[in-house]
Protein backbone atom coordinates (compact mmCIF):
# COMPACT_ATOMS: atom_id res chain seq x y z
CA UNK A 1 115.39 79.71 114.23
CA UNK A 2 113.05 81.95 116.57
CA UNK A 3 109.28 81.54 116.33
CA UNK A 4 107.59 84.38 115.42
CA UNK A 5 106.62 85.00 118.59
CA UNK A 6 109.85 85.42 120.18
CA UNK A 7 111.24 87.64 117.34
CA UNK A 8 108.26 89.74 117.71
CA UNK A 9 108.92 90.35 121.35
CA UNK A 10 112.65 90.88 120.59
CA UNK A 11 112.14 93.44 117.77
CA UNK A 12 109.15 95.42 119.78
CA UNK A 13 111.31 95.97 122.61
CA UNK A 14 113.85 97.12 120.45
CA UNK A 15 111.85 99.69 119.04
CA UNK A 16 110.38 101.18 122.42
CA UNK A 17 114.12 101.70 123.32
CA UNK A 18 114.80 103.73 119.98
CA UNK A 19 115.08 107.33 120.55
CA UNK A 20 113.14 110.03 119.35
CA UNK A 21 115.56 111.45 117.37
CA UNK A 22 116.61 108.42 115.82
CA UNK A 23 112.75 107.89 114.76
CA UNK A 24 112.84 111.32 112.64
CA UNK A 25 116.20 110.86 111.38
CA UNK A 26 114.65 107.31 109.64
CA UNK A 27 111.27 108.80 108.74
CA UNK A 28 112.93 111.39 106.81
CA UNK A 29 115.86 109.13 105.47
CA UNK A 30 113.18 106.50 103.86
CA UNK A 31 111.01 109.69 103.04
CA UNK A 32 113.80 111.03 100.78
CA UNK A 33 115.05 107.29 99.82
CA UNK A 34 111.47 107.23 98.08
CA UNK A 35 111.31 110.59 96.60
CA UNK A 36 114.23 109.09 94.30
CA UNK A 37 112.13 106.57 92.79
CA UNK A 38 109.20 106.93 90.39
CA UNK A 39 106.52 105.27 92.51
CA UNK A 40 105.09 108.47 93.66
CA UNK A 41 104.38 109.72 89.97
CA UNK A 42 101.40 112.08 89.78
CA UNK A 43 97.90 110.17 89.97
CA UNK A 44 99.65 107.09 91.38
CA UNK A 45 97.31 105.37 93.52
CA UNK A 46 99.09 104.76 97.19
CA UNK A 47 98.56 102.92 99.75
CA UNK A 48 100.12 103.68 103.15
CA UNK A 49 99.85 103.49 106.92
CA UNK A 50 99.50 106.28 109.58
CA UNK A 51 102.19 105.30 111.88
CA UNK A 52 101.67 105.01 115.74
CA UNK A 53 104.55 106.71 117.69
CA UNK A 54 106.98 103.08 117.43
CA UNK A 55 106.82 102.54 114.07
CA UNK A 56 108.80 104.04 111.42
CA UNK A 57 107.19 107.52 111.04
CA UNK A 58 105.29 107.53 107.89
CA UNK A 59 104.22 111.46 108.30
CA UNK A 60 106.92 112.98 105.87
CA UNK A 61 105.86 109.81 103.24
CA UNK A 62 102.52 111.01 103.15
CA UNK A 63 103.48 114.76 102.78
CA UNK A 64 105.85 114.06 99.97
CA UNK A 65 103.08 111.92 98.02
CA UNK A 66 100.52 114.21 98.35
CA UNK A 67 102.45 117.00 97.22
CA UNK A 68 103.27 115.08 94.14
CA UNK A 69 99.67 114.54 93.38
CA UNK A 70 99.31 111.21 94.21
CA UNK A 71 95.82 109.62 95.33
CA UNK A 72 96.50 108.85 98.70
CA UNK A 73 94.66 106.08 100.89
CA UNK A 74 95.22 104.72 104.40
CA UNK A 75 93.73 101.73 106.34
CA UNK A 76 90.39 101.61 108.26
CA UNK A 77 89.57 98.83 109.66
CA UNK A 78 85.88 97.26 108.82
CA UNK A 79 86.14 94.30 111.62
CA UNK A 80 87.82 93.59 114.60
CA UNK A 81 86.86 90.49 114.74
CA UNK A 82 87.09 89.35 111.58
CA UNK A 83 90.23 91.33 110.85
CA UNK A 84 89.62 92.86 107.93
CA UNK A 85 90.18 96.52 106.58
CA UNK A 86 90.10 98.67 103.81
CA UNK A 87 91.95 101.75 102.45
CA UNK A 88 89.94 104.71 102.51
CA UNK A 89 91.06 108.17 100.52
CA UNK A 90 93.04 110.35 102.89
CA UNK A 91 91.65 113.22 104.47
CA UNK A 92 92.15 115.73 107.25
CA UNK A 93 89.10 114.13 109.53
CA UNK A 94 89.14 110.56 111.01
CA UNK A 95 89.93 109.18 114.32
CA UNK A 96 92.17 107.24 116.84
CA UNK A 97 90.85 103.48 116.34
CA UNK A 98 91.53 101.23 119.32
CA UNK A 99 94.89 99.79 118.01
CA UNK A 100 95.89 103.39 118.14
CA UNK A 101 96.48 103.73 114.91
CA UNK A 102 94.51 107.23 112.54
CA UNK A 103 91.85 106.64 110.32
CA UNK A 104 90.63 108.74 107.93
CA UNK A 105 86.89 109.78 107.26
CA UNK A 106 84.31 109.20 104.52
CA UNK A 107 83.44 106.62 101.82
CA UNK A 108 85.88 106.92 99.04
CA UNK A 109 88.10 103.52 99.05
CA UNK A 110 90.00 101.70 97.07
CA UNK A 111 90.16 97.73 96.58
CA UNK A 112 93.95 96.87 97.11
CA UNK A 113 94.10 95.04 94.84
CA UNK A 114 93.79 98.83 92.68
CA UNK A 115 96.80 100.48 94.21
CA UNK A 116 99.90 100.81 92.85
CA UNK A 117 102.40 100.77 95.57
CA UNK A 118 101.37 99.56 99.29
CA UNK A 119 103.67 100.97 101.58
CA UNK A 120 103.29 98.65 104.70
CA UNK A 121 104.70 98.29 108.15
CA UNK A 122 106.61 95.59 109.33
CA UNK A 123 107.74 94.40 113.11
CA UNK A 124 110.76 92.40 111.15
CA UNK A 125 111.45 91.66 107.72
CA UNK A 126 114.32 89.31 106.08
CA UNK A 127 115.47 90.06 102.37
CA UNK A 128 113.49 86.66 100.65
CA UNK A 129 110.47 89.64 101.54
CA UNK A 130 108.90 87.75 104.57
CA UNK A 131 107.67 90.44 106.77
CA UNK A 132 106.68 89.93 110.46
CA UNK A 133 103.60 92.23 111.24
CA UNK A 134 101.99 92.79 115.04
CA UNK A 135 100.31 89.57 114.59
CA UNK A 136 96.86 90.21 114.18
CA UNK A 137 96.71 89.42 110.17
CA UNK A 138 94.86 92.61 108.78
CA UNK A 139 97.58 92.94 105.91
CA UNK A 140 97.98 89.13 105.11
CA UNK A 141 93.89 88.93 104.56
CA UNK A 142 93.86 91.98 102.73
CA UNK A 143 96.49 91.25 100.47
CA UNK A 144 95.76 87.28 100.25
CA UNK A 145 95.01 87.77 96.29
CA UNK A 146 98.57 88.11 96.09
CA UNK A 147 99.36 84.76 96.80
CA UNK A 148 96.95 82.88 94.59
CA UNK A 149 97.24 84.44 90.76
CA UNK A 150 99.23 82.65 88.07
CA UNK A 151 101.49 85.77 87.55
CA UNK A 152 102.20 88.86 89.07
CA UNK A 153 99.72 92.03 88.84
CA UNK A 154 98.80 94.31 91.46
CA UNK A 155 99.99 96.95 94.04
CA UNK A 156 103.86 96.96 94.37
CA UNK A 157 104.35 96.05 98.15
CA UNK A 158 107.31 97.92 100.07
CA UNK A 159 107.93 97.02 103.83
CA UNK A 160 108.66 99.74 105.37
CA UNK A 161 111.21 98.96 108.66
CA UNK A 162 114.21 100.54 110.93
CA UNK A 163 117.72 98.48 109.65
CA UNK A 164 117.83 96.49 112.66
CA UNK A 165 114.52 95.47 112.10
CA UNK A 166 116.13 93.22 108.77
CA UNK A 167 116.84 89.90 110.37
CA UNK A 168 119.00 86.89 109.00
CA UNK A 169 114.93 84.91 108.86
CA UNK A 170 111.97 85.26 109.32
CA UNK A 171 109.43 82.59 110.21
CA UNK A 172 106.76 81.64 107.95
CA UNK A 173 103.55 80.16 107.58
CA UNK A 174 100.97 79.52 104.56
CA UNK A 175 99.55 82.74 104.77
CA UNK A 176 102.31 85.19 104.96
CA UNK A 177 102.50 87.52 101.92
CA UNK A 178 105.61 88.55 101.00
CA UNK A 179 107.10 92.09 100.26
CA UNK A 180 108.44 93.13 97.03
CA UNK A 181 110.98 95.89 98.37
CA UNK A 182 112.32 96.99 101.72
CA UNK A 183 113.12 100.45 102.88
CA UNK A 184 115.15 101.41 105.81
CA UNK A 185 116.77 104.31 106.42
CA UNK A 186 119.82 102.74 105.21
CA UNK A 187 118.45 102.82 101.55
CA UNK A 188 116.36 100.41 99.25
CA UNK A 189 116.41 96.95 98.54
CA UNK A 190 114.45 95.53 95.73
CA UNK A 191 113.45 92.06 96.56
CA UNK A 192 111.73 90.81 93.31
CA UNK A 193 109.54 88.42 96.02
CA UNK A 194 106.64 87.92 93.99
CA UNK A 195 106.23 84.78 92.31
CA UNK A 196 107.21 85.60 88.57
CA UNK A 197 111.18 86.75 88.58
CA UNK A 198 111.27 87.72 85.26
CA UNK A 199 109.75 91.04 85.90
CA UNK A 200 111.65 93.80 87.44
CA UNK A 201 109.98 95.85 89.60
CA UNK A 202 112.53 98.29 88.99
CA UNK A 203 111.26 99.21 85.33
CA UNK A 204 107.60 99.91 86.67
């Protein structure tokens, strides 16, 4: 099996080499994939990126959530150093961190622990819900509550992914939170990940 390392570098390059057109096509595939479920119900609390160019485009996501009067909040990051962030209501105003990723502006944030679906990017992902991020651990800190409670609660967490981005495995270590779902724009895949497989994620 690759380390995660070598997967990483595999998948990245990848991704560069994806064309532009491709990129919207999938954006709005897994944009309209979504709008078929119920997780974007009016007053649903969401959680999702601002993609950088490479990543699957979250732009139309966003749109469609906020026109369905959802409660909308994206990462900021609180420490570098520390990596640690925190989702922050979305608005208009913000700026380009270093990473290169937008953040938004102002005060208003949300433990995540308090959303209801997490839509988070992934460098790879395999279908047991192991997702392979950039490496630098902001999203396994932040959601680290999920892998220490007795049964599941909290957010919903979808990785969100280009197909060839699904691999056969995906290394693993102690702190890796898994996914609950995968979207590509191929479709959905409900992964029922999370530690207590009695409850369908499906029904919530």
């Amino acid at each position: 099996m690759q380390t995660k390392s070598t997967l990483r570098i595999e998948l990245l390059t990848a991704r560069r080499a994806l064309r532009r057109a491709a990129r919207i096509r999938a954006a709005i595939a897994v944009a309209r994939f979504i709008s078929q479920t119920h997780w974007l119900r009016p007053g649903k609390r969401i959680g999702v990126y601002a993609s950088m160019p490479q990543e699957l485009g979250t732009q139309a996501l966003i749109a469609l959530a906020l026109a369905r009067r959802c409660e909308v909040y994206l990462p900021r990051i609180t420490s570098l150093r520390a990596r640690t962030m925190r989702f922050v209501r979305f608005n208009e105003l913000g700026r380009v961190h270093a990473l290169g990723m937008h953040e938004p502006d102002g005060d208003e944030y949300l433990s995540a622990r308090f959303l209801d679906t997490i839509f988070v990017p992934a460098v790879a992902l395999d279908r047991r819900g192991a997702r392979l991020g950039h490496g630098l651990g902001f999203y396994d800190r932040t959601l680290a509550f999920r892998r220490i409670r007795n049964h599941w609660r909290g957010p919903r967490l979808v990785g969100l992914a280009y197909s060839f981005q699904v691999v056969p495995q995906v290394p693993v270590t102690a702190t890796d939170v898994f996914m609950d779902t995968i979207v590509t724009e191929r479709g959905i895949d409900e992964l029922l990940a999370h530690e207590d497989r009695t409850i369908d994620l499906r029904s919530r």
